[in-house]
PDB file of N, CA and C in Angstrom:
ATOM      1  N   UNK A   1      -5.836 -25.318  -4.065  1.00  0.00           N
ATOM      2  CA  UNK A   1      -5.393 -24.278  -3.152  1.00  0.00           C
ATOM      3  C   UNK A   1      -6.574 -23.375  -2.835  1.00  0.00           C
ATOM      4  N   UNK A   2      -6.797 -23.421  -1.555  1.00  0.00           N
ATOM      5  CA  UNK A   2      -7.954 -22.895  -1.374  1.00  0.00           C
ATOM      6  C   UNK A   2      -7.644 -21.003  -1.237  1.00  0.00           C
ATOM      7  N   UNK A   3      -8.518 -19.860  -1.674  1.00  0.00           N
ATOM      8  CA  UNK A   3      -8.306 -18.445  -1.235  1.00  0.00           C
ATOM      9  C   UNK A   3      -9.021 -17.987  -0.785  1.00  0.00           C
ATOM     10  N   UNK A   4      -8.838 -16.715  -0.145  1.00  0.00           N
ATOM     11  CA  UNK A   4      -9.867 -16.007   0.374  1.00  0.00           C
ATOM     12  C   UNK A   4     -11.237 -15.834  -0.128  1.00  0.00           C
ATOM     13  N   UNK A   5     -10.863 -15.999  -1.376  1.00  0.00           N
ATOM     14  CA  UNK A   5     -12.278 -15.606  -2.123  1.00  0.00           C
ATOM     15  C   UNK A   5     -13.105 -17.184  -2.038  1.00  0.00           C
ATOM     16  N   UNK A   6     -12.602 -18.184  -1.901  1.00  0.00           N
ATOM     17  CA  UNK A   6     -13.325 -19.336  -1.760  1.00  0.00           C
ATOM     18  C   UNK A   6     -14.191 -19.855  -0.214  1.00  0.00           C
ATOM     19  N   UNK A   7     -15.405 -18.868  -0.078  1.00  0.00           N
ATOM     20  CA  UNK A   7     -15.602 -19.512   1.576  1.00  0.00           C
ATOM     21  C   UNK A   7     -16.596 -20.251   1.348  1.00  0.00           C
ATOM     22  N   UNK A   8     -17.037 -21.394   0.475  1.00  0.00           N
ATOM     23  CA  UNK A   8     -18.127 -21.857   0.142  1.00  0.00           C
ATOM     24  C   UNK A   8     -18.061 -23.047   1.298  1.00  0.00           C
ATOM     25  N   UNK A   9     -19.396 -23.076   2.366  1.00  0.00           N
ATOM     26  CA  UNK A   9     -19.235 -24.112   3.327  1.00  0.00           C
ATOM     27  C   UNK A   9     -18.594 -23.271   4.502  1.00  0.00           C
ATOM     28  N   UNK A  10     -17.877 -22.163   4.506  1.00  0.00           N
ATOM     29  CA  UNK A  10     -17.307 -21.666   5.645  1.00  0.00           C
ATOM     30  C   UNK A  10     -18.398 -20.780   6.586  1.00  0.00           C
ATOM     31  N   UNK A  11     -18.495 -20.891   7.870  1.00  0.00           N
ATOM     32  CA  UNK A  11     -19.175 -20.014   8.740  1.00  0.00           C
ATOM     33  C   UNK A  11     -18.885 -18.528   9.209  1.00  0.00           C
ATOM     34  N   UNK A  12     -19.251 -17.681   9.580  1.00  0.00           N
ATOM     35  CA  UNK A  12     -19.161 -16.396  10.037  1.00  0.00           C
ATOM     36  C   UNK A  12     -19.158 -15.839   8.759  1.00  0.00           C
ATOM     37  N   UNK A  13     -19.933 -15.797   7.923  1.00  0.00           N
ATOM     38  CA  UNK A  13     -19.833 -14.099   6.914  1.00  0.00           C
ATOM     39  C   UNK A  13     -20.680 -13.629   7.062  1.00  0.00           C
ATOM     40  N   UNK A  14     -22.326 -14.431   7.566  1.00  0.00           N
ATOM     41  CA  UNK A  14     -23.070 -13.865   7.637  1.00  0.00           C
ATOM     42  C   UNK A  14     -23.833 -14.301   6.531  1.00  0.00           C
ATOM     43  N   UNK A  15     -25.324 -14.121   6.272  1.00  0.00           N
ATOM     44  CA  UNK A  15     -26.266 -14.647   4.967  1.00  0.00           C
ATOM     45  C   UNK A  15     -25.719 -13.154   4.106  1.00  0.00           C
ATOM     46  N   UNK A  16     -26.505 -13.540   2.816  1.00  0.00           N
ATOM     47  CA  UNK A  16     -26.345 -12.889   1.831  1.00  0.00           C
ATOM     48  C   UNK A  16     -27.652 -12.345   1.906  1.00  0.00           C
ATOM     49  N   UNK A  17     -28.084 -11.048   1.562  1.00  0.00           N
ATOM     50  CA  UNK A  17     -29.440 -10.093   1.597  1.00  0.00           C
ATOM     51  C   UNK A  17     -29.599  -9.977   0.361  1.00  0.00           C
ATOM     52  N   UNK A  18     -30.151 -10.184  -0.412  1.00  0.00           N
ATOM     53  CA  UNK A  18     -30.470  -9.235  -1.863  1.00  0.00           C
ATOM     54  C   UNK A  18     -31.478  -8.309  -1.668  1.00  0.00           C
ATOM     55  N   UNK A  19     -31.058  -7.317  -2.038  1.00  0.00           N
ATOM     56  CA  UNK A  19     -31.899  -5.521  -2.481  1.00  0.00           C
ATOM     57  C   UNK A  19     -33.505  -5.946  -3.097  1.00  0.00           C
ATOM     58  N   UNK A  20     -34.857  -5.416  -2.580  1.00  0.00           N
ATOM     59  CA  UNK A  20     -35.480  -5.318  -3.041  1.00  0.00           C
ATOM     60  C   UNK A  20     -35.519  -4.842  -4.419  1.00  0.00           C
ATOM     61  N   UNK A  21     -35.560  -5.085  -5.630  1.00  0.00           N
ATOM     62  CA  UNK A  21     -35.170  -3.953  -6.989  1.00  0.00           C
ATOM     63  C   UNK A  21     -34.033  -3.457  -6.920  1.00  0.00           C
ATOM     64  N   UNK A  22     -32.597  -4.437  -6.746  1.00  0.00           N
ATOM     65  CA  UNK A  22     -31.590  -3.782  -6.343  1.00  0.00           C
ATOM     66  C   UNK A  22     -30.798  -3.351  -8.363  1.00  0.00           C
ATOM     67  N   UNK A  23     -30.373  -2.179  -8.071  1.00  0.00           N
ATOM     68  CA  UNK A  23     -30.125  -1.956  -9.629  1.00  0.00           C
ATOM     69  C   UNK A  23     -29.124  -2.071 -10.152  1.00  0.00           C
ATOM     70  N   UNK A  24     -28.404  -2.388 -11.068  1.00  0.00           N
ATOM     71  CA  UNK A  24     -27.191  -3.428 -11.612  1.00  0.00           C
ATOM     72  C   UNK A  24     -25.955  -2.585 -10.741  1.00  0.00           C
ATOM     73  N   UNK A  25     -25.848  -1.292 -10.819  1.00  0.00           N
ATOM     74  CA  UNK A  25     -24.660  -0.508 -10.662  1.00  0.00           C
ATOM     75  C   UNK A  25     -25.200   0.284  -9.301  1.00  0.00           C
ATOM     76  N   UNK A  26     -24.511   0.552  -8.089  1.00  0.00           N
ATOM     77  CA  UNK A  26     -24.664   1.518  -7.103  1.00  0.00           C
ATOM     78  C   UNK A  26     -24.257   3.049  -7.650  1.00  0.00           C
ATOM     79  N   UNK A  27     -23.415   2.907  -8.675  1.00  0.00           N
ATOM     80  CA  UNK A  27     -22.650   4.625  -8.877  1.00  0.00           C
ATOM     81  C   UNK A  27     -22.396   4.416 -10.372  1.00  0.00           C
ATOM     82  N   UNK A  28     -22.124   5.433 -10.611  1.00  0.00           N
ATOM     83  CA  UNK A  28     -21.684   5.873 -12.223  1.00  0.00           C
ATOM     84  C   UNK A  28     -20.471   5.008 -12.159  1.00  0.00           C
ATOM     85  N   UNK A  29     -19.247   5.135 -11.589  1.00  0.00           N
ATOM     86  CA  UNK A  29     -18.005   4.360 -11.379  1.00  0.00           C
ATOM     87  C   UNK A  29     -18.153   2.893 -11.855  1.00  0.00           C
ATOM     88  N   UNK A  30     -19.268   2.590 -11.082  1.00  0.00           N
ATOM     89  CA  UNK A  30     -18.941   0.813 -11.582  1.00  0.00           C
ATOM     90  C   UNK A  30     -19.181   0.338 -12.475  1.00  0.00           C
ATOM     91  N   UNK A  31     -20.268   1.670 -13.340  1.00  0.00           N
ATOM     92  CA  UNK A  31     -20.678   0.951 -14.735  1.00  0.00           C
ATOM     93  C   UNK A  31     -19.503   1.332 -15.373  1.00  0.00           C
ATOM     94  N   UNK A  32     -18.682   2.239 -15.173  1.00  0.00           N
ATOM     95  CA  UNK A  32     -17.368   2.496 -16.211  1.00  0.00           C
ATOM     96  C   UNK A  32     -16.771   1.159 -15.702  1.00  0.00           C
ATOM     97  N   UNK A  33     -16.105   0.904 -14.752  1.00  0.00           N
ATOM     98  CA  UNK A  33     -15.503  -0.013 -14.449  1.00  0.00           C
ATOM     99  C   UNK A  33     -16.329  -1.367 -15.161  1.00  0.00           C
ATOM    100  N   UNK A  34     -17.588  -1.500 -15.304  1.00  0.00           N
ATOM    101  CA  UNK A  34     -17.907  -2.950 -15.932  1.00  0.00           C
ATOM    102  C   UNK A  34     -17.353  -2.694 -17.870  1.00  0.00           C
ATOM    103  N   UNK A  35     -17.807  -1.352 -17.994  1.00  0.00           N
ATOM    104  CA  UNK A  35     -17.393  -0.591 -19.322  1.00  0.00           C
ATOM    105  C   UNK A  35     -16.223  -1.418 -19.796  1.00  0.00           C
ATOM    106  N   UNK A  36     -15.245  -0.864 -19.038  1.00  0.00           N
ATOM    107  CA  UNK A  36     -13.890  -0.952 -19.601  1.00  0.00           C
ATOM    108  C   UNK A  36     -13.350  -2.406 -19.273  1.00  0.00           C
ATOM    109  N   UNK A  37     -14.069  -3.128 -18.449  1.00  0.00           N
ATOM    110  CA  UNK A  37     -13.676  -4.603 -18.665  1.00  0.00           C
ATOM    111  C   UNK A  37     -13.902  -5.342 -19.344  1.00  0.00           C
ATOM    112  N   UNK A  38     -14.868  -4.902 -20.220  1.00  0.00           N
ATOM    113  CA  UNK A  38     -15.380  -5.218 -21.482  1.00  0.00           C
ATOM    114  C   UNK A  38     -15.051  -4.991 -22.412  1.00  0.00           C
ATOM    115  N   UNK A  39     -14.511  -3.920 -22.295  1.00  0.00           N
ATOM    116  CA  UNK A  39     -13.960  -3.154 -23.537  1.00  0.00           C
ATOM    117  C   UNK A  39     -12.141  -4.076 -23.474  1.00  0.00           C
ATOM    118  N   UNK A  40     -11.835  -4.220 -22.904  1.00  0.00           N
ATOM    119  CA  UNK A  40     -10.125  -4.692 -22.842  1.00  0.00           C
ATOM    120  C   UNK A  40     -10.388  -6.022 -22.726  1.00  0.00           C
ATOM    121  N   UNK A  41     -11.291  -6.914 -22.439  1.00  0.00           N
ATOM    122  CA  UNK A  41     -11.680  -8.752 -22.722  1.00  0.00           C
ATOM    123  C   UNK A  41     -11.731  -8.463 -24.312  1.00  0.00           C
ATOM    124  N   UNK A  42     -12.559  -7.824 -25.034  1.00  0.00           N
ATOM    125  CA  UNK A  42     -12.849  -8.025 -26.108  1.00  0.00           C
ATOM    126  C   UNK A  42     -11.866  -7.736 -27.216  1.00  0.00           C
ATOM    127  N   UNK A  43     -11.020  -6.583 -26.675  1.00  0.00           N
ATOM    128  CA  UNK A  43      -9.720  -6.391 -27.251  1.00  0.00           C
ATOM    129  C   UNK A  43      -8.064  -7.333 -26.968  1.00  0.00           C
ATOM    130  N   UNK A  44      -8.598  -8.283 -26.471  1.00  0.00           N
ATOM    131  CA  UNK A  44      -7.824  -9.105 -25.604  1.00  0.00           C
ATOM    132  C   UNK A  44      -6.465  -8.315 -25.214  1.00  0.00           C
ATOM    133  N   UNK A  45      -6.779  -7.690 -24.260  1.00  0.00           N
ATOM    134  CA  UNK A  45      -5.871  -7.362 -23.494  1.00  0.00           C
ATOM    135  C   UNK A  45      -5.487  -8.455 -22.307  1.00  0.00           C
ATOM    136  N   UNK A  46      -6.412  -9.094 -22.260  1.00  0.00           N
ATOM    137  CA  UNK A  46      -6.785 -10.273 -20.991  1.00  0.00           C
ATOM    138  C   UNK A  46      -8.102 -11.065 -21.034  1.00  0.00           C
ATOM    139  N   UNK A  47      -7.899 -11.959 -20.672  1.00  0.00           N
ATOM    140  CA  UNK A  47      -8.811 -13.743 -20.930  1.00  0.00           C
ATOM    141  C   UNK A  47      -9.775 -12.701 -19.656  1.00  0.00           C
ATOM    142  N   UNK A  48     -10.891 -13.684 -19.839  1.00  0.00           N
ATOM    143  CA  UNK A  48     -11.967 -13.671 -18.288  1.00  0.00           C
ATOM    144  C   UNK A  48     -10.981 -14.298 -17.265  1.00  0.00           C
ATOM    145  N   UNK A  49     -10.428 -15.347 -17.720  1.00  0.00           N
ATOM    146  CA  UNK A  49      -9.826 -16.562 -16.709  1.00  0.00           C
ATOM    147  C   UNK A  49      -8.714 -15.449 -15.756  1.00  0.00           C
ATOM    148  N   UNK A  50      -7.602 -14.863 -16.749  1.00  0.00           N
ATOM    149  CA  UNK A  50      -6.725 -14.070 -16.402  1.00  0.00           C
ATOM    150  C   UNK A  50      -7.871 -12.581 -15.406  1.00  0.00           C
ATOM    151  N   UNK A  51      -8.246 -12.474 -15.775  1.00  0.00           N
ATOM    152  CA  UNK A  51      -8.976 -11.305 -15.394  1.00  0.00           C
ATOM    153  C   UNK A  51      -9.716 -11.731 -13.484  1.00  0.00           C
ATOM    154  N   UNK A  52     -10.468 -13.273 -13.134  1.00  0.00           N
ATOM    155  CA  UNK A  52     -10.996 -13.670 -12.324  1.00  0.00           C
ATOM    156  C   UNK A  52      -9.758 -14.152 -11.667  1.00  0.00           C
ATOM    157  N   UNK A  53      -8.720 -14.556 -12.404  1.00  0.00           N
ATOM    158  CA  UNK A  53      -7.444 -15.547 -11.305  1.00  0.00           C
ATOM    159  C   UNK A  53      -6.928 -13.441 -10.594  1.00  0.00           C
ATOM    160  N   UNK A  54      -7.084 -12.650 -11.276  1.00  0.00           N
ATOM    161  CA  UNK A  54      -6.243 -11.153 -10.521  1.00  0.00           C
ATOM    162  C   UNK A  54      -7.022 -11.019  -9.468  1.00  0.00           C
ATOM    163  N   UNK A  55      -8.371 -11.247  -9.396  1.00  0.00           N
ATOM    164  CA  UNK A  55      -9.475 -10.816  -8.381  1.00  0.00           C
ATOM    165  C   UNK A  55      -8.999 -11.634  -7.515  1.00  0.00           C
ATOM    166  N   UNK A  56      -8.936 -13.410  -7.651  1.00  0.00           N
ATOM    167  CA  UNK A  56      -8.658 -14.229  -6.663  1.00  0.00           C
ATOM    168  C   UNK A  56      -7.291 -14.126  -5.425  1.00  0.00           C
ATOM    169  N   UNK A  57      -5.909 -13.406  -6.736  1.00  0.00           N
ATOM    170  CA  UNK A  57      -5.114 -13.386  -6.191  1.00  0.00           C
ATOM    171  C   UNK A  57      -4.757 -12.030  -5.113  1.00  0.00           C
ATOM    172  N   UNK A  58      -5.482 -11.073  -5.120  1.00  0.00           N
ATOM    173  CA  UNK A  58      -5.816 -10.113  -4.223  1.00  0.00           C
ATOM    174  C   UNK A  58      -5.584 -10.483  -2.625  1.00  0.00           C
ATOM    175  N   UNK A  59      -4.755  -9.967  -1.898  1.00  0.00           N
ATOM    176  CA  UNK A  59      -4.507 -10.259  -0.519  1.00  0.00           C
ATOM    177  C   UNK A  59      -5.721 -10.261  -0.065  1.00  0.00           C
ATOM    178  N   UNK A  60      -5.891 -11.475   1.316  1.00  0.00           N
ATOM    179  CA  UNK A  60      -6.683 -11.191   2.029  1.00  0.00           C
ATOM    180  C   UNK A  60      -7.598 -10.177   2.292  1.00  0.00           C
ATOM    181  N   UNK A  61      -6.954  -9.560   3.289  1.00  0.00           N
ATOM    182  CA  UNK A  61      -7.261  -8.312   3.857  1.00  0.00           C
ATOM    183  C   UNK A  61      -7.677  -7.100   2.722  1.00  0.00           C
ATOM    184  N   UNK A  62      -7.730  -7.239   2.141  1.00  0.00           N
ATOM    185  CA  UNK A  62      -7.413  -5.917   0.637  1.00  0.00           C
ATOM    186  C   UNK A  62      -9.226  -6.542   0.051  1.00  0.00           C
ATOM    187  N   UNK A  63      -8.970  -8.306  -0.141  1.00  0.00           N
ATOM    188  CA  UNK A  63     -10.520  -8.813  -0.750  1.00  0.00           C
ATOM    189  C   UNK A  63     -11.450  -8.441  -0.008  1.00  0.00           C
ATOM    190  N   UNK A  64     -11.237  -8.805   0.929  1.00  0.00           N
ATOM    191  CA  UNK A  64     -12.916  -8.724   2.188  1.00  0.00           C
ATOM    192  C   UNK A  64     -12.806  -7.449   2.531  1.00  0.00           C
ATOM    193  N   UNK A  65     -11.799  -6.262   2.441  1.00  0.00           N
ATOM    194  CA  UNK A  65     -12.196  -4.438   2.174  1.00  0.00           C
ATOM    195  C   UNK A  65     -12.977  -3.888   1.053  1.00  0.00           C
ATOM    196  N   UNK A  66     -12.696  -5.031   0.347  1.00  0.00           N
ATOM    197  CA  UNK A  66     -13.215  -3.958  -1.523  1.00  0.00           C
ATOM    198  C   UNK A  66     -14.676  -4.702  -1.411  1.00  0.00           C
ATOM    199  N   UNK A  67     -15.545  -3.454  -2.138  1.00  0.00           N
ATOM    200  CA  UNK A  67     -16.917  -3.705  -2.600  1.00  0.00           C
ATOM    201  C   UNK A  67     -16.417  -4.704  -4.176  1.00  0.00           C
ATOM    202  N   UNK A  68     -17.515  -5.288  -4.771  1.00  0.00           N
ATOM    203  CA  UNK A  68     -17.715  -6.208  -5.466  1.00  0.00           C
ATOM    204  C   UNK A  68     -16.578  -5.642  -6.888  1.00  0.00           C
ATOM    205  N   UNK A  69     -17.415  -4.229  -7.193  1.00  0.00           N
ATOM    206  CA  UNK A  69     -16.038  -3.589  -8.343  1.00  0.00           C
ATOM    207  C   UNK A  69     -15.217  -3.101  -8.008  1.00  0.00           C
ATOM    208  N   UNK A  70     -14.799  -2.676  -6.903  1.00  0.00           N
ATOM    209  CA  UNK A  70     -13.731  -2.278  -6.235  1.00  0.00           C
ATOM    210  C   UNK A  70     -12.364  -3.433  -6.483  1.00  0.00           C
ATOM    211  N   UNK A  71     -13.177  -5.103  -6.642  1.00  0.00           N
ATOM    212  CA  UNK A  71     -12.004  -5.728  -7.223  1.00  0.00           C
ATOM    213  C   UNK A  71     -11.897  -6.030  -8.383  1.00  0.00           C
ATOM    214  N   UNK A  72     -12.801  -5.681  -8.959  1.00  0.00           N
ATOM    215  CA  UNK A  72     -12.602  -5.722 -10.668  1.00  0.00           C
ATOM    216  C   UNK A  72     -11.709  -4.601 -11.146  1.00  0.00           C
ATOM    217  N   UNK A  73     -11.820  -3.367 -10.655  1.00  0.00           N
ATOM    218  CA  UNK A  73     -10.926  -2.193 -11.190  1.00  0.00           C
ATOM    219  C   UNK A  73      -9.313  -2.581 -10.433  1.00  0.00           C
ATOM    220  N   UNK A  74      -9.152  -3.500  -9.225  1.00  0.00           N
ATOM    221  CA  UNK A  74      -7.802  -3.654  -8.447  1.00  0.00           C
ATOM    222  C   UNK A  74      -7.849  -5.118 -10.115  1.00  0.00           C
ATOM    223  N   UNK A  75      -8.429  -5.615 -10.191  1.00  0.00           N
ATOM    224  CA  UNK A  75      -8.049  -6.492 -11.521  1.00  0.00           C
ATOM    225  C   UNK A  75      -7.391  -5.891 -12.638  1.00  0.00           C
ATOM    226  N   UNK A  76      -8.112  -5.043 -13.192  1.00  0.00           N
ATOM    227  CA  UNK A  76      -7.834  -4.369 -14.291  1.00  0.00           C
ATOM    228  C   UNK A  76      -6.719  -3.575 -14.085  1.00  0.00           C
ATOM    229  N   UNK A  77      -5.792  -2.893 -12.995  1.00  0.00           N
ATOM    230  CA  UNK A  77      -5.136  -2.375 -12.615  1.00  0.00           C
ATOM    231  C   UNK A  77      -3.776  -3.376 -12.810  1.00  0.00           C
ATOM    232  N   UNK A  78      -3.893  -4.291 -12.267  1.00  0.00           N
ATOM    233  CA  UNK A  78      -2.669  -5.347 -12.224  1.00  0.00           C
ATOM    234  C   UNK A  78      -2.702  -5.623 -13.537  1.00  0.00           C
ATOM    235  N   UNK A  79      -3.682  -6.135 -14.038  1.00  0.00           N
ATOM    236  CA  UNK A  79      -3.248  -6.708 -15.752  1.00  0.00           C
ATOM    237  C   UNK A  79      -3.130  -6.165 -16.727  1.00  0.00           C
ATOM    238  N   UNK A  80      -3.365  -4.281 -16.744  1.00  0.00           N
ATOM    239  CA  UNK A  80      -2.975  -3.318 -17.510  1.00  0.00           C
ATOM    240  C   UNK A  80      -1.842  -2.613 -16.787  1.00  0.00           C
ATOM    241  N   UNK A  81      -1.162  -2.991 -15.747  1.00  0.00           N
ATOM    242  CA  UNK A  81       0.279  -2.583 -15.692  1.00  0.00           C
ATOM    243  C   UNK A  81       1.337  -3.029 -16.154  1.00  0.00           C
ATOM    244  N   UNK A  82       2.798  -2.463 -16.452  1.00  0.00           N
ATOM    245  CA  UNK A  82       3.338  -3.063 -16.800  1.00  0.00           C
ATOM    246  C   UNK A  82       4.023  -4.224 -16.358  1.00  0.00           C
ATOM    247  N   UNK A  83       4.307  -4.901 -17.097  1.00  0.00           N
ATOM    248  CA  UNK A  83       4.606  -6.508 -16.616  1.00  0.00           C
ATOM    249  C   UNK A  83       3.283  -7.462 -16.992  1.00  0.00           C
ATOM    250  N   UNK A  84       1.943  -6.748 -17.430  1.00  0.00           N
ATOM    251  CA  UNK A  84       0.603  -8.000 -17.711  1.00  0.00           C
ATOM    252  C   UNK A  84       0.368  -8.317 -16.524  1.00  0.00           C
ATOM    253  N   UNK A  85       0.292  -8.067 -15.218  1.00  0.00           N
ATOM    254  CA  UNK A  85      -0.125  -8.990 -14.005  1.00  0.00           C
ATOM    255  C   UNK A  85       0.656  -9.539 -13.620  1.00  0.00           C
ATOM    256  N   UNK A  86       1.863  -9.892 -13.640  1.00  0.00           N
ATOM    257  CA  UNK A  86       3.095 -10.609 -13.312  1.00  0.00           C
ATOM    258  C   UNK A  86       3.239  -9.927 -11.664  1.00  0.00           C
ATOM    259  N   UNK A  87       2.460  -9.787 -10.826  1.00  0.00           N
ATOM    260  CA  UNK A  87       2.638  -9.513  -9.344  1.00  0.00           C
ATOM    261  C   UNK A  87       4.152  -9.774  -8.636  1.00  0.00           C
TER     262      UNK A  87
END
């Protein structure tokens, strides 16, 4: 089943640029956000697998809006609510 997040081979996104010296985190935010995804994998609150299938399952329109942690924290959001991710 192919998703949004899969455009490997697809046309129009445009090339990918990488940052001269680009530095791991743009803002304080995303290093918390890498923080605490780390911190709740290791406490198994949630698998990587579980954690990458929440990113995948992200609507369309919602994936190609969010910056890169913007869907890691919409991850962590679904699988620390109640229900575990059960969308």
């Amino acid at each position: 089943m192919s998703r949004v997040n899969d455009v490997g081979g697809q046309t129009g996104f445009g090339p990918v640029v990488p940052e001269d010296d680009e530095p791991p985190f743009h803002a304080d935010w995303e290093a918390r956000v890498y923080a605490l995804n780390v911190a709740l994998v290791r406490r198994g609150a949630y698998t990587l697998d579980e954690f990458r299938d929440a990113i995948e399952r992200m609507p369309p329109q919602e994936y190609l809006a969010a910056s890169y942690y913007e869907r890691w924290l919409h991850a962590i959001d679904v699988l620390t609510a109640p229900g575990g991710g059960d969308e």
